[in-house]
Structure formats: C-alpha cells, structure tokens
PDB file of N, CA and C in Angstrom:
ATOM      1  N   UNK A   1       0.845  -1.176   0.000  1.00  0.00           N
ATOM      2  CA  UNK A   1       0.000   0.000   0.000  1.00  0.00           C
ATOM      3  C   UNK A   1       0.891   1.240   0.000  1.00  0.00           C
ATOM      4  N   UNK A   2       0.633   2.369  -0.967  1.00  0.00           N
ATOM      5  CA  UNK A   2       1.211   3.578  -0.612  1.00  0.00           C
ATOM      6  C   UNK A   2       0.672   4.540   0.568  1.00  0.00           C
ATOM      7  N   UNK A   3       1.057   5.375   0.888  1.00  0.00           N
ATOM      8  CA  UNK A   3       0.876   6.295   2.121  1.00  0.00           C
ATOM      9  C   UNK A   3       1.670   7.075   1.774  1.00  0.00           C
ATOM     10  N   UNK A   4       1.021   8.706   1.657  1.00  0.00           N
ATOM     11  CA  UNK A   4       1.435  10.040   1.491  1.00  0.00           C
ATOM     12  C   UNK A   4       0.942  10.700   2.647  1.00  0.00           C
ATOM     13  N   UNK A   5       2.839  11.069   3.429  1.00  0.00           N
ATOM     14  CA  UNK A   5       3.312  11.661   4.526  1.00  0.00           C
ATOM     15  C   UNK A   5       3.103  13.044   3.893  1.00  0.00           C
ATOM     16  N   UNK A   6       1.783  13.801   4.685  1.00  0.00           N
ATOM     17  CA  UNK A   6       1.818  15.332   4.309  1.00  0.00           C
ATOM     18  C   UNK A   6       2.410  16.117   5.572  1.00  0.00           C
ATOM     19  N   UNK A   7       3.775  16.647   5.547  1.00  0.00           N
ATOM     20  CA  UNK A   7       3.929  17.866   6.358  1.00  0.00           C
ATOM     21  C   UNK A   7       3.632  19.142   6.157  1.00  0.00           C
ATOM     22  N   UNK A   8       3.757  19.690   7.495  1.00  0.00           N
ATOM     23  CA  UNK A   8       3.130  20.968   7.816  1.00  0.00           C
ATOM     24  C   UNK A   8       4.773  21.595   8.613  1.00  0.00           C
ATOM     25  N   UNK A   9       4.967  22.513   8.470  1.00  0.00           N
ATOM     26  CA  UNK A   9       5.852  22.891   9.088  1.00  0.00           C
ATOM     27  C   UNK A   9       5.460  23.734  10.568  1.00  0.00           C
ATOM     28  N   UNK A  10       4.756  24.715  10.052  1.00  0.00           N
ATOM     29  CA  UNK A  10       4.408  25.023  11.597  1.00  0.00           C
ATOM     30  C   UNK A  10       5.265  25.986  12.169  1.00  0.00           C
ATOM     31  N   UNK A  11       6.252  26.943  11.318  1.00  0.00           N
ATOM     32  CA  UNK A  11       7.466  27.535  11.802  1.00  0.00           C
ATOM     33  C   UNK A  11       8.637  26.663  12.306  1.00  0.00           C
ATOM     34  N   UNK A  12       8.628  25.211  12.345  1.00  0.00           N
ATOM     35  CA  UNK A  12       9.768  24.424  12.378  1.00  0.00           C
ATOM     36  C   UNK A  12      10.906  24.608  11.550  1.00  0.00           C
ATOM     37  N   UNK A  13      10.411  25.039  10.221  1.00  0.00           N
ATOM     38  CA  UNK A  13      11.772  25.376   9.235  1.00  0.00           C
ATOM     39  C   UNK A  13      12.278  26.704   9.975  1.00  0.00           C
ATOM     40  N   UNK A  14      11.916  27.448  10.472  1.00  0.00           N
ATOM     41  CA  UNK A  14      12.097  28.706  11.339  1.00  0.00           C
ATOM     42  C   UNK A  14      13.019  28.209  12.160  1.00  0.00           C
ATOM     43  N   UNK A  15      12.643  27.725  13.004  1.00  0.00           N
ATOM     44  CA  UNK A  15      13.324  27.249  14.011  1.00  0.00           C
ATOM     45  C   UNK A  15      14.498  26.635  13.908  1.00  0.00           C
ATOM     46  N   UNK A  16      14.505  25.419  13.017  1.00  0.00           N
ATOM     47  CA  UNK A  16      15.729  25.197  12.373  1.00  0.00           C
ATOM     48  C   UNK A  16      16.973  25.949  12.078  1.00  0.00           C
ATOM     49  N   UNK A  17      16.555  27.022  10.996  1.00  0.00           N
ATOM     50  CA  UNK A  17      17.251  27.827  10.736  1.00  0.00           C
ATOM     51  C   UNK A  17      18.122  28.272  12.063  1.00  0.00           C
ATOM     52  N   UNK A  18      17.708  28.517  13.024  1.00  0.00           N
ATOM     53  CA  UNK A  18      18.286  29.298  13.768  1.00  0.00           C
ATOM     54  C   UNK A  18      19.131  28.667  14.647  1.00  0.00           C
ATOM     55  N   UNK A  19      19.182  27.226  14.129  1.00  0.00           N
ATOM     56  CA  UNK A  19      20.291  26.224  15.132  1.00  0.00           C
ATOM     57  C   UNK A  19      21.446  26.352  14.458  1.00  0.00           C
ATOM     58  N   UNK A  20      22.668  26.187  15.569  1.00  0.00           N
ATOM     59  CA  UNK A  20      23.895  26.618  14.881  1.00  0.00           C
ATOM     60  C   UNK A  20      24.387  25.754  14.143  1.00  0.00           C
ATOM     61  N   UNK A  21      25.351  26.257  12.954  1.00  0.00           N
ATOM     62  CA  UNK A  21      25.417  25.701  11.944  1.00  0.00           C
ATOM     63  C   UNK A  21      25.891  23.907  12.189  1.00  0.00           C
ATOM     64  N   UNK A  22      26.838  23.542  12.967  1.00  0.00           N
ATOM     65  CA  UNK A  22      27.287  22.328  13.093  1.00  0.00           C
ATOM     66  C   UNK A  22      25.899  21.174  13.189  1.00  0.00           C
ATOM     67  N   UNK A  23      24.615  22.194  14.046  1.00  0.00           N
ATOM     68  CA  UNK A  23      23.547  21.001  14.508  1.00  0.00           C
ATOM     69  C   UNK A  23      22.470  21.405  12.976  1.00  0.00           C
ATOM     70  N   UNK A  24      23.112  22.242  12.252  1.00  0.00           N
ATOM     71  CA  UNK A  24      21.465  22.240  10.976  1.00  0.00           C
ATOM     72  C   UNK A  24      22.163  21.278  10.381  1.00  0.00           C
ATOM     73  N   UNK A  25      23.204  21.327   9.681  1.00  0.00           N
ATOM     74  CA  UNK A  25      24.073  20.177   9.054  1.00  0.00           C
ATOM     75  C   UNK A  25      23.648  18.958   9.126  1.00  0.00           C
ATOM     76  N   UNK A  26      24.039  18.768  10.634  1.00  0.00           N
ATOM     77  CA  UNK A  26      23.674  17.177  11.030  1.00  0.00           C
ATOM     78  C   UNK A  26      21.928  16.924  10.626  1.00  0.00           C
ATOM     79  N   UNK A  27      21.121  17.962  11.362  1.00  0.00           N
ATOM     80  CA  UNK A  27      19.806  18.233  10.766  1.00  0.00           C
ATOM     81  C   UNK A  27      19.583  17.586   9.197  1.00  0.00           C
ATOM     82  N   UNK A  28      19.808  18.793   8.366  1.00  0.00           N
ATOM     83  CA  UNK A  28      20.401  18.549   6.876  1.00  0.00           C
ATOM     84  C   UNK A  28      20.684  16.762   6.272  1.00  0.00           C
ATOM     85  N   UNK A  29      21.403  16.501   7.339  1.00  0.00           N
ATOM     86  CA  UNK A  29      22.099  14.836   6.821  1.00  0.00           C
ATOM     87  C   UNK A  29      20.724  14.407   6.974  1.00  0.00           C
ATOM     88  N   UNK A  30      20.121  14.678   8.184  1.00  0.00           N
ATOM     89  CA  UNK A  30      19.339  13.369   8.360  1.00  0.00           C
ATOM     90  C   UNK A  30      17.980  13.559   7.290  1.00  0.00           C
ATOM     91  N   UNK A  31      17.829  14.494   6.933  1.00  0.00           N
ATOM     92  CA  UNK A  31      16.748  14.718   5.927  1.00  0.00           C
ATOM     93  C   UNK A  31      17.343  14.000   4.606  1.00  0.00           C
ATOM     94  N   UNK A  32      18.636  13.665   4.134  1.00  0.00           N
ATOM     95  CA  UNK A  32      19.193  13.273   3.140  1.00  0.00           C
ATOM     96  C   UNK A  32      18.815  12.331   3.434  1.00  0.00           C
ATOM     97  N   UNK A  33      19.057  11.619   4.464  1.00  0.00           N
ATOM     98  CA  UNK A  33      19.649  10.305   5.096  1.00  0.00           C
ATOM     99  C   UNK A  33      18.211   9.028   4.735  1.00  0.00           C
ATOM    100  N   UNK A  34      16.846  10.220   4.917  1.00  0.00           N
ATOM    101  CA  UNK A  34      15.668   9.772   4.891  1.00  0.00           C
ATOM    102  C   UNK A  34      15.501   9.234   3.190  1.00  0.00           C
ATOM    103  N   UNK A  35      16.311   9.883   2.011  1.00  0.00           N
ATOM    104  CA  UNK A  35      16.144   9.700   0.768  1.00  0.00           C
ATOM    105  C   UNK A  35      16.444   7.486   0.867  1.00  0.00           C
ATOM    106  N   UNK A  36      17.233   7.503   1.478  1.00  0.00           N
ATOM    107  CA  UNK A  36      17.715   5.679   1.460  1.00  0.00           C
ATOM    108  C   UNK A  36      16.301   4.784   2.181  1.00  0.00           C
ATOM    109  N   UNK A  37      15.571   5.414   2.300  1.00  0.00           N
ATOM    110  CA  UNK A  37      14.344   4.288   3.367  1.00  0.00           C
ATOM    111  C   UNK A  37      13.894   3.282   1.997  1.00  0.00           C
ATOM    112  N   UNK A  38      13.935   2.207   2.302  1.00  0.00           N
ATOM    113  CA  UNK A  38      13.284   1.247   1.361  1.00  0.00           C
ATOM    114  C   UNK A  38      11.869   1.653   1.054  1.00  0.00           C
ATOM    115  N   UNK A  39      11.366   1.462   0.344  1.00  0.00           N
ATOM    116  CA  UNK A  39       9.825   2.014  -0.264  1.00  0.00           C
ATOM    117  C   UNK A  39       9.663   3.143  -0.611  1.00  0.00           C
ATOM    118  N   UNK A  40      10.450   4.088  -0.397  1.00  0.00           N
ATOM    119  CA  UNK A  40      10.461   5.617  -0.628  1.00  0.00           C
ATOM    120  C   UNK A  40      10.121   5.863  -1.748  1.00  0.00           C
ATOM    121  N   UNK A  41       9.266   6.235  -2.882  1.00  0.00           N
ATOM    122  CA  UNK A  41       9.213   6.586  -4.167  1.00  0.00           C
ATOM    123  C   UNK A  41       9.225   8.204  -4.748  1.00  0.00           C
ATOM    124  N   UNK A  42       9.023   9.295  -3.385  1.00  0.00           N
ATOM    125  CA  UNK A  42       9.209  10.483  -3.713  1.00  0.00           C
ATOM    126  C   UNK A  42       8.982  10.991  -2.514  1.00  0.00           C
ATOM    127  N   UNK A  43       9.717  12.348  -2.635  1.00  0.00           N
ATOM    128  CA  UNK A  43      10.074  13.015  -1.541  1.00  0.00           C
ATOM    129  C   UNK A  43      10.444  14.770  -2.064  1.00  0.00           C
ATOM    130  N   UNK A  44       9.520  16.047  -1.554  1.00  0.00           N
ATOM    131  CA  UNK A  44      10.113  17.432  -2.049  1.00  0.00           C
ATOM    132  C   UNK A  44       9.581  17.820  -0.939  1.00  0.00           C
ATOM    133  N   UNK A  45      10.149  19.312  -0.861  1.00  0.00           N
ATOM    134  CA  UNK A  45       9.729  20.143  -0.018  1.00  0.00           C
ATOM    135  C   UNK A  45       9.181  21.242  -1.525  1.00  0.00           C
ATOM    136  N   UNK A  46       8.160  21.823  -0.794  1.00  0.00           N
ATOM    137  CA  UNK A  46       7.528  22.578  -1.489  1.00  0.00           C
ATOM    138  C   UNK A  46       7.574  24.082  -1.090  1.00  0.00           C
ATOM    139  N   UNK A  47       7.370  24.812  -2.739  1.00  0.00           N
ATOM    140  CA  UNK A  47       7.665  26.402  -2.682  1.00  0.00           C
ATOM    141  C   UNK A  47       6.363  26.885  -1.379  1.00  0.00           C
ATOM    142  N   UNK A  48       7.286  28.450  -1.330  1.00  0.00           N
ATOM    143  CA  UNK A  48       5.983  28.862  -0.350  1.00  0.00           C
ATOM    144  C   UNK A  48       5.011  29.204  -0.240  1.00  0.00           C
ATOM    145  N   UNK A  49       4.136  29.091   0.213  1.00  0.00           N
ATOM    146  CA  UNK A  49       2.738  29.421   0.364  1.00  0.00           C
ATOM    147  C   UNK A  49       2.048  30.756  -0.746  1.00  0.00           C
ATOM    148  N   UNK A  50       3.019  31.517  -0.590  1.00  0.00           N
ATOM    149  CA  UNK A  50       2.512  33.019  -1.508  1.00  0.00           C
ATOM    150  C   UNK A  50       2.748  32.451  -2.567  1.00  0.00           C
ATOM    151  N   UNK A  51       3.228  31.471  -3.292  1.00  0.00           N
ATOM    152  CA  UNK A  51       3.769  31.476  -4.678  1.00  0.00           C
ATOM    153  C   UNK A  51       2.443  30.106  -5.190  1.00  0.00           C
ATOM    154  N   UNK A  52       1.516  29.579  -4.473  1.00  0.00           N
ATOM    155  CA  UNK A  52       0.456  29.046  -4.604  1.00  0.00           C
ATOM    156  C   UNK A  52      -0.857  29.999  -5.456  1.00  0.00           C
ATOM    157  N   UNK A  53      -1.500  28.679  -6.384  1.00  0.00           N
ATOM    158  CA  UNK A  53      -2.767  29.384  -6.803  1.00  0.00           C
ATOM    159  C   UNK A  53      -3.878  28.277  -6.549  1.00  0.00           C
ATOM    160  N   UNK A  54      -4.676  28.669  -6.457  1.00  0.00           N
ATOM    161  CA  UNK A  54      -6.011  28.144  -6.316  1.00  0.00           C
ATOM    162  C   UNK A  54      -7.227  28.205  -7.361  1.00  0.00           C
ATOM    163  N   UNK A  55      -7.386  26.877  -7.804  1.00  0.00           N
ATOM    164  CA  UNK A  55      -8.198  27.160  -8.891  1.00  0.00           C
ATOM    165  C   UNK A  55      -9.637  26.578  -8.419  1.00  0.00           C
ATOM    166  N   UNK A  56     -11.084  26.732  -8.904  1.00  0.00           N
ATOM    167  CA  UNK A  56     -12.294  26.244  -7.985  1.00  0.00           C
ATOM    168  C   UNK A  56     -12.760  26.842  -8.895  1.00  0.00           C
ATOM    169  N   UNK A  57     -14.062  26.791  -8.955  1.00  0.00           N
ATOM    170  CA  UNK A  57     -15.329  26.696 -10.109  1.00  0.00           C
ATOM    171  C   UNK A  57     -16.835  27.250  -9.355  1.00  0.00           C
ATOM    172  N   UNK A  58     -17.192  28.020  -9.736  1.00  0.00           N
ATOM    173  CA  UNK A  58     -18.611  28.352  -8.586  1.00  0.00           C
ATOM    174  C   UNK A  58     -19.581  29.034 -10.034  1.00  0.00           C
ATOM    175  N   UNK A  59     -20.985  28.340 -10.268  1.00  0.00           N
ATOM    176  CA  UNK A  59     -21.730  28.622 -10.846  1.00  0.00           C
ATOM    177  C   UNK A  59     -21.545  28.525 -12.458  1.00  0.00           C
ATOM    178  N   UNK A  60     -20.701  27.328 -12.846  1.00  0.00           N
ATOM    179  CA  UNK A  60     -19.596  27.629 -13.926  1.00  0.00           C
ATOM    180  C   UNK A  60     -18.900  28.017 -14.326  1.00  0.00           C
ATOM    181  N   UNK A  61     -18.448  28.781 -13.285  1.00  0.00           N
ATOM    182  CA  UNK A  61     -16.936  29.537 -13.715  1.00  0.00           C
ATOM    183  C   UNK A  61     -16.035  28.849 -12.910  1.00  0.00           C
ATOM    184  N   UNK A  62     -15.384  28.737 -13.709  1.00  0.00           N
ATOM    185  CA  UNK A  62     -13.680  28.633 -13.172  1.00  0.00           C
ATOM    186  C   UNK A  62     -13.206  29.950 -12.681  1.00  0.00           C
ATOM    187  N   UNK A  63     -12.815  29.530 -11.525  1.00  0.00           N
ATOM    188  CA  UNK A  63     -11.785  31.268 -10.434  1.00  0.00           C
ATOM    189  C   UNK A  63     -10.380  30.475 -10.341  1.00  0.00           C
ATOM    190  N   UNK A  64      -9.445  31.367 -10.640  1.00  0.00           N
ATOM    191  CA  UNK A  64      -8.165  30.835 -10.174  1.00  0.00           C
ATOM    192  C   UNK A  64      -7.495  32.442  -9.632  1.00  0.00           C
ATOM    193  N   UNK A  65      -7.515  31.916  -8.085  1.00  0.00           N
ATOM    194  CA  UNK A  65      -6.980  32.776  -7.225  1.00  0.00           C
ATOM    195  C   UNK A  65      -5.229  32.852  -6.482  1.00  0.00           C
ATOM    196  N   UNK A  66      -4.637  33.919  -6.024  1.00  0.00           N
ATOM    197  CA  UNK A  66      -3.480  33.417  -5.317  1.00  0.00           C
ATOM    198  C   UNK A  66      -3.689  32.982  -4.133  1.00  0.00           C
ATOM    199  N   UNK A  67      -2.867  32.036  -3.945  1.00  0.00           N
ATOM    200  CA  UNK A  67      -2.611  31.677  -2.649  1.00  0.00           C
ATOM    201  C   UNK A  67      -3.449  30.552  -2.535  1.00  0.00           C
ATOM    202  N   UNK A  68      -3.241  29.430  -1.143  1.00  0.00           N
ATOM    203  CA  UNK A  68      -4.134  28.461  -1.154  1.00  0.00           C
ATOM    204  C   UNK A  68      -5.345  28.393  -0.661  1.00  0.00           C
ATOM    205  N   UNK A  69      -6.020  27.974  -0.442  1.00  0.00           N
ATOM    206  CA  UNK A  69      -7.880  27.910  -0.228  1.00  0.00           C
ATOM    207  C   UNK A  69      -7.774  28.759   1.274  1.00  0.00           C
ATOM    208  N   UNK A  70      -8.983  29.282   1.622  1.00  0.00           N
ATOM    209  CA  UNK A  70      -9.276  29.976   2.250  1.00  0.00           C
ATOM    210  C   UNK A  70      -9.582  29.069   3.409  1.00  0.00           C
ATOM    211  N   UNK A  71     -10.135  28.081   3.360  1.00  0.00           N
ATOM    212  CA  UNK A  71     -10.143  26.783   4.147  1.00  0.00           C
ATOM    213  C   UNK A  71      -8.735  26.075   4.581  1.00  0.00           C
ATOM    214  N   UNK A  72      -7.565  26.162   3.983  1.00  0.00           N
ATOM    215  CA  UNK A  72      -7.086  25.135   4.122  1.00  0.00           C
ATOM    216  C   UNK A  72      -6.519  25.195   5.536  1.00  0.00           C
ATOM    217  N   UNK A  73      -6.648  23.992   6.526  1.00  0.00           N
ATOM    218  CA  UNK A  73      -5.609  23.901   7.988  1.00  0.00           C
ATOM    219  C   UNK A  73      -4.914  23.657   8.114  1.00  0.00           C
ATOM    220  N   UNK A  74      -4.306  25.190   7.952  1.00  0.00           N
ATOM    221  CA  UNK A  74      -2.315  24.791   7.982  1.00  0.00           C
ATOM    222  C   UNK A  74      -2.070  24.712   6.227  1.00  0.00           C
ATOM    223  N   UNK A  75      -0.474  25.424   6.225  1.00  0.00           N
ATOM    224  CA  UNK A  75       0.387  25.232   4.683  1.00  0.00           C
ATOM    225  C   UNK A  75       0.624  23.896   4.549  1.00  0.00           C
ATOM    226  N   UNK A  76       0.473  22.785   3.362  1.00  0.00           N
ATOM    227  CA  UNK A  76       1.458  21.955   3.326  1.00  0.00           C
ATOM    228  C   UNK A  76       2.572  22.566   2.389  1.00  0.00           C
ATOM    229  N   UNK A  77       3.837  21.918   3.100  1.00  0.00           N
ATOM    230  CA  UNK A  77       5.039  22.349   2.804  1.00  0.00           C
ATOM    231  C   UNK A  77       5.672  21.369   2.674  1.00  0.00           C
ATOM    232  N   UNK A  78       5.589  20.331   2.495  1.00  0.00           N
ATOM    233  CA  UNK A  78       6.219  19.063   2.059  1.00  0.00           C
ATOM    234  C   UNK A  78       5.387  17.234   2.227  1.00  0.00           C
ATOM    235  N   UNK A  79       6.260  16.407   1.666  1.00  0.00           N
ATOM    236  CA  UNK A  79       5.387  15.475   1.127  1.00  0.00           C
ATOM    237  C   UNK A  79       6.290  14.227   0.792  1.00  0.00           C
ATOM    238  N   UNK A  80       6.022  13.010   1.552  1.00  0.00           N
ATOM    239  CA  UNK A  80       6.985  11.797   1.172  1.00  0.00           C
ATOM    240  C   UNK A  80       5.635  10.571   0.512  1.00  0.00           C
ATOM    241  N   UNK A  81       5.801  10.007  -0.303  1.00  0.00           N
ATOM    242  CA  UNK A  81       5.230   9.529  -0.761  1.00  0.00           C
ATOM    243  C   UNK A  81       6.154   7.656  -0.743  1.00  0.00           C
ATOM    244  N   UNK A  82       5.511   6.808  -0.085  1.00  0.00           N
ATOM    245  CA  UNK A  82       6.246   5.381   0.812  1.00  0.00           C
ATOM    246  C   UNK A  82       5.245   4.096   0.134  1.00  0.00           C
ATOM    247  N   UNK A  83       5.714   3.374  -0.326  1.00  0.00           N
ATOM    248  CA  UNK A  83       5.427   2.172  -0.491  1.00  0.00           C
ATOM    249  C   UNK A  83       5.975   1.260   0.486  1.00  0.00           C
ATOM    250  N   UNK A  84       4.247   0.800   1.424  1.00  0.00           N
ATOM    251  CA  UNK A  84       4.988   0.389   2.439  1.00  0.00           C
ATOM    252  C   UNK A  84       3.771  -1.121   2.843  1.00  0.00           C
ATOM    253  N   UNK A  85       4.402  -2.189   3.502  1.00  0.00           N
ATOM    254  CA  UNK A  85       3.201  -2.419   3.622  1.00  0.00           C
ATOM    255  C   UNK A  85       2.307  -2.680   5.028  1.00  0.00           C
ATOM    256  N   UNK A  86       2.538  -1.927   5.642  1.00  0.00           N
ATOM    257  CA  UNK A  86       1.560  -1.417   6.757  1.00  0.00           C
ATOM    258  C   UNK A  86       2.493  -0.001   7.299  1.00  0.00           C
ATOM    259  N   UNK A  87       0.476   0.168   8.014  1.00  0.00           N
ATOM    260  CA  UNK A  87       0.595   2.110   8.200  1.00  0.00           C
ATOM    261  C   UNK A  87       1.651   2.107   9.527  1.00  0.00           C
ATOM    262  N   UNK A  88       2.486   1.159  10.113  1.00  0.00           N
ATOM    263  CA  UNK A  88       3.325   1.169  11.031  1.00  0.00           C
ATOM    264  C   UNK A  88       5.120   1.847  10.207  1.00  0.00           C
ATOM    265  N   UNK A  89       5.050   1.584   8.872  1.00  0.00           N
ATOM    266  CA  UNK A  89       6.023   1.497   8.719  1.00  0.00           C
ATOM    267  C   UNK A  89       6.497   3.348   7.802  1.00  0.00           C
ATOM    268  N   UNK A  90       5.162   3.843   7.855  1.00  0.00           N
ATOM    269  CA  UNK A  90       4.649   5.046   7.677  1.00  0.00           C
ATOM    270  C   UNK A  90       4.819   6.139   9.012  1.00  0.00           C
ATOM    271  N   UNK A  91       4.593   5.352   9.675  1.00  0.00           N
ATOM    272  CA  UNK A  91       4.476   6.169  11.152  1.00  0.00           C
ATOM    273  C   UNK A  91       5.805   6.281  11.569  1.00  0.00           C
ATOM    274  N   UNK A  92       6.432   4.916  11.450  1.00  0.00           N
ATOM    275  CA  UNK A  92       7.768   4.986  11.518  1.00  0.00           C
ATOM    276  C   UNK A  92       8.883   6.171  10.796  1.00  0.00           C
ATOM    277  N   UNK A  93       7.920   6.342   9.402  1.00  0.00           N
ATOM    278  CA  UNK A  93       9.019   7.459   8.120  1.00  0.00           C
ATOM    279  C   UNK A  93       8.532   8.442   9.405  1.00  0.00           C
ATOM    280  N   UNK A  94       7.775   8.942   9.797  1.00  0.00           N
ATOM    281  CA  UNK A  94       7.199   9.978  10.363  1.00  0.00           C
ATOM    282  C   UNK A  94       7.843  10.333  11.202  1.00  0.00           C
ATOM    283  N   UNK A  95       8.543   9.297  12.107  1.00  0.00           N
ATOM    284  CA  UNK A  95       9.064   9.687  13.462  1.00  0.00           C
ATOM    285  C   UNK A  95      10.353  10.037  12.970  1.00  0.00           C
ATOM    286  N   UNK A  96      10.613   9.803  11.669  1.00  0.00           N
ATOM    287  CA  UNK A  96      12.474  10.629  11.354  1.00  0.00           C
ATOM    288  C   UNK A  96      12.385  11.651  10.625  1.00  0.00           C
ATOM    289  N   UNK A  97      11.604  12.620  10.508  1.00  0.00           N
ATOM    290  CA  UNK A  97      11.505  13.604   9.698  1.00  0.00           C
ATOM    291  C   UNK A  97      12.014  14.981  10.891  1.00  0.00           C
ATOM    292  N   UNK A  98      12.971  15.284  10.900  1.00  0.00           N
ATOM    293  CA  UNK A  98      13.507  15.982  11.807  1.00  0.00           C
ATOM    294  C   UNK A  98      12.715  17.346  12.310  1.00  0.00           C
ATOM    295  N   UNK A  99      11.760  18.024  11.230  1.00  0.00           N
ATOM    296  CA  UNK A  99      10.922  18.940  12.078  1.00  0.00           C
ATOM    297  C   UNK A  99       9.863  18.853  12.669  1.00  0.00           C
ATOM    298  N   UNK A 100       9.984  17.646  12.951  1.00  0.00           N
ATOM    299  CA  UNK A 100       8.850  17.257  14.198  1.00  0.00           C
ATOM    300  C   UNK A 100       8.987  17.899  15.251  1.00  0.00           C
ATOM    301  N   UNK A 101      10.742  17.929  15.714  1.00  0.00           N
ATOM    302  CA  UNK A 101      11.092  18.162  17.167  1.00  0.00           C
ATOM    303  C   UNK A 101      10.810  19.633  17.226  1.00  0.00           C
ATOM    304  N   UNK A 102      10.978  20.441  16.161  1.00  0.00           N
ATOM    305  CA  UNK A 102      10.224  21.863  16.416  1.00  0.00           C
ATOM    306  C   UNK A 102       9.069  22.332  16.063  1.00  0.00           C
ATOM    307  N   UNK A 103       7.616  21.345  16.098  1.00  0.00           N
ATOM    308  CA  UNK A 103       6.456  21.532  16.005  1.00  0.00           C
ATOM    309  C   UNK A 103       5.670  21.421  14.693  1.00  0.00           C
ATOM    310  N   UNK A 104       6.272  20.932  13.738  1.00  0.00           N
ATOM    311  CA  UNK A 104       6.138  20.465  12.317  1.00  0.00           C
ATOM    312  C   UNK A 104       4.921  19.060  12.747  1.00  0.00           C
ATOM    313  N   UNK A 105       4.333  18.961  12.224  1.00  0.00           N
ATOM    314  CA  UNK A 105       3.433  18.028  12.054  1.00  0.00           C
ATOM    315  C   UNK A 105       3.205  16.784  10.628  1.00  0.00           C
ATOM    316  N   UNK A 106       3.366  15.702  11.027  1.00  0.00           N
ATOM    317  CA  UNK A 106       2.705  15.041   9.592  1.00  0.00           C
ATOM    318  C   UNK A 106       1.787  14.253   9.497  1.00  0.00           C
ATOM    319  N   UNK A 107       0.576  14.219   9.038  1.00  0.00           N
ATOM    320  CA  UNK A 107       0.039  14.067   8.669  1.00  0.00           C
ATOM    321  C   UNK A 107      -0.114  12.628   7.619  1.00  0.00           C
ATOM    322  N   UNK A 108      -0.550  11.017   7.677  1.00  0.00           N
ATOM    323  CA  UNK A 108      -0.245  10.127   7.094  1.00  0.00           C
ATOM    324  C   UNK A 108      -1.536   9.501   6.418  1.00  0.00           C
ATOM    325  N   UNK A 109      -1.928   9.929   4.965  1.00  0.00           N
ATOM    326  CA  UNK A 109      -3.219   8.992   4.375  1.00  0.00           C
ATOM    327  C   UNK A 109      -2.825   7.897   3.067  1.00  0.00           C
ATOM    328  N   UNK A 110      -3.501   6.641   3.736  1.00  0.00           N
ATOM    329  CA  UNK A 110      -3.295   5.636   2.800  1.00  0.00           C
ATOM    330  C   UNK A 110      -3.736   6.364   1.415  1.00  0.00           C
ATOM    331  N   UNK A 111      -2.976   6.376   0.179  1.00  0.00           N
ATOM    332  CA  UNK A 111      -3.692   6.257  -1.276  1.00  0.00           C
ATOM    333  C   UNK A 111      -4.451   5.599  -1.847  1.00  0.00           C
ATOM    334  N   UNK A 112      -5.467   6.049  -2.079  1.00  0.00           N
ATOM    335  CA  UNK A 112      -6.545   5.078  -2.863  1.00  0.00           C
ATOM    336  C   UNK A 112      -5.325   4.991  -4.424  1.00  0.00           C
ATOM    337  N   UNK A 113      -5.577   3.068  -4.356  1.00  0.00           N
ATOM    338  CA  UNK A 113      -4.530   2.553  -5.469  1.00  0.00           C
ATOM    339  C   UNK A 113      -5.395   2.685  -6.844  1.00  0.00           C
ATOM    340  N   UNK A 114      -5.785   3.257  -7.615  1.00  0.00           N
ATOM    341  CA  UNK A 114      -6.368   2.623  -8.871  1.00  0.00           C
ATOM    342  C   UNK A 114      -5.550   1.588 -10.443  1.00  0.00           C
TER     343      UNK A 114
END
C-alpha cells in the first residue's frame, strides 16, 4: 500500500534555521539520510505558500486565485510519498523527519490505489 506523509511545518523550518550551523548540518544529513528508506518513491519540499494558486469553479466559472484555499488547515510544505506495507512502517518514516522536534506536524493517508 502507498501512504502520502503530508507535512506541515508550523514555523519548524524557522526554528531550524536558527540552530547553529554544526547542529542544521547534522539536521540537513538526516533529511538526506531519509532519501535511502526502502519504499520511498518520492520526496520534495515545497515552494511557499505566496507562490500558490487556487483554482475552484462556482456557478460555472472557473476562479483561479493566489494563494491556497481559504479553508485550508495549515500550509502543506512538504510530502513523502512510501510504499509500504503497513501504516506502522509510515508512522515509523514519520518519526524521522527531523521537524517534528520543532512543532512540524505530519500528517499520514493511505492512497486510494487505482
């Protein structure tokens, strides 16, 4: 089964930033480090939020607006996409994604396979 890890950062990339350089590095590795997980099939961090458009349809029209939905909870800002076969081994990618420890959140839904 696949499972797409949606993060949220949450000001964690913030936070990051501001660790001194020897501990972002190591930081840094371990986000590399995550590219080697068996099942892994994709993995980005995504542009920022202002550079988003939104497209939606109301009464037959198509609107394509900036920025993301007016609804949405929370930016996603990144995204691992795992061939795995149980949601343990998902939870597991989850627990090494290093901006957890500064309030980053992820978020894990099985893919409907077609």
């Amino acid at each position: 089964m696949r499972y797409l890890l949606q993060v949220r950062f949450n000001g964690a990339d913030r936070a990051m930033m501001e660790l001194p350089d020897d501990e972002l590095q190591a930081t840094v590795a371990e986000f590399e480090a995550l590219g080697d997980v068996p099942g892994l099939l994709d993995r980005n961090q995504l542009q920022p939020v202002a550079t988003a458009q939104t497209v939606s349809m109301a009464d037959g029209e198509t609107h394509v607006s900036s920025g993301p939905p007016e609804l949405a909870a929370g930016t996603l800002d990144g995204y691992y996409l795992l061939d795995a076969p149980d949601p343990e081994a998902a939870v597991a990618l989850a627990q090494r994604i290093p901006v957890i420890r500064w309030g980053a959140t992820v978020e894990i839904r099985p893919v409907v396979e077609r």
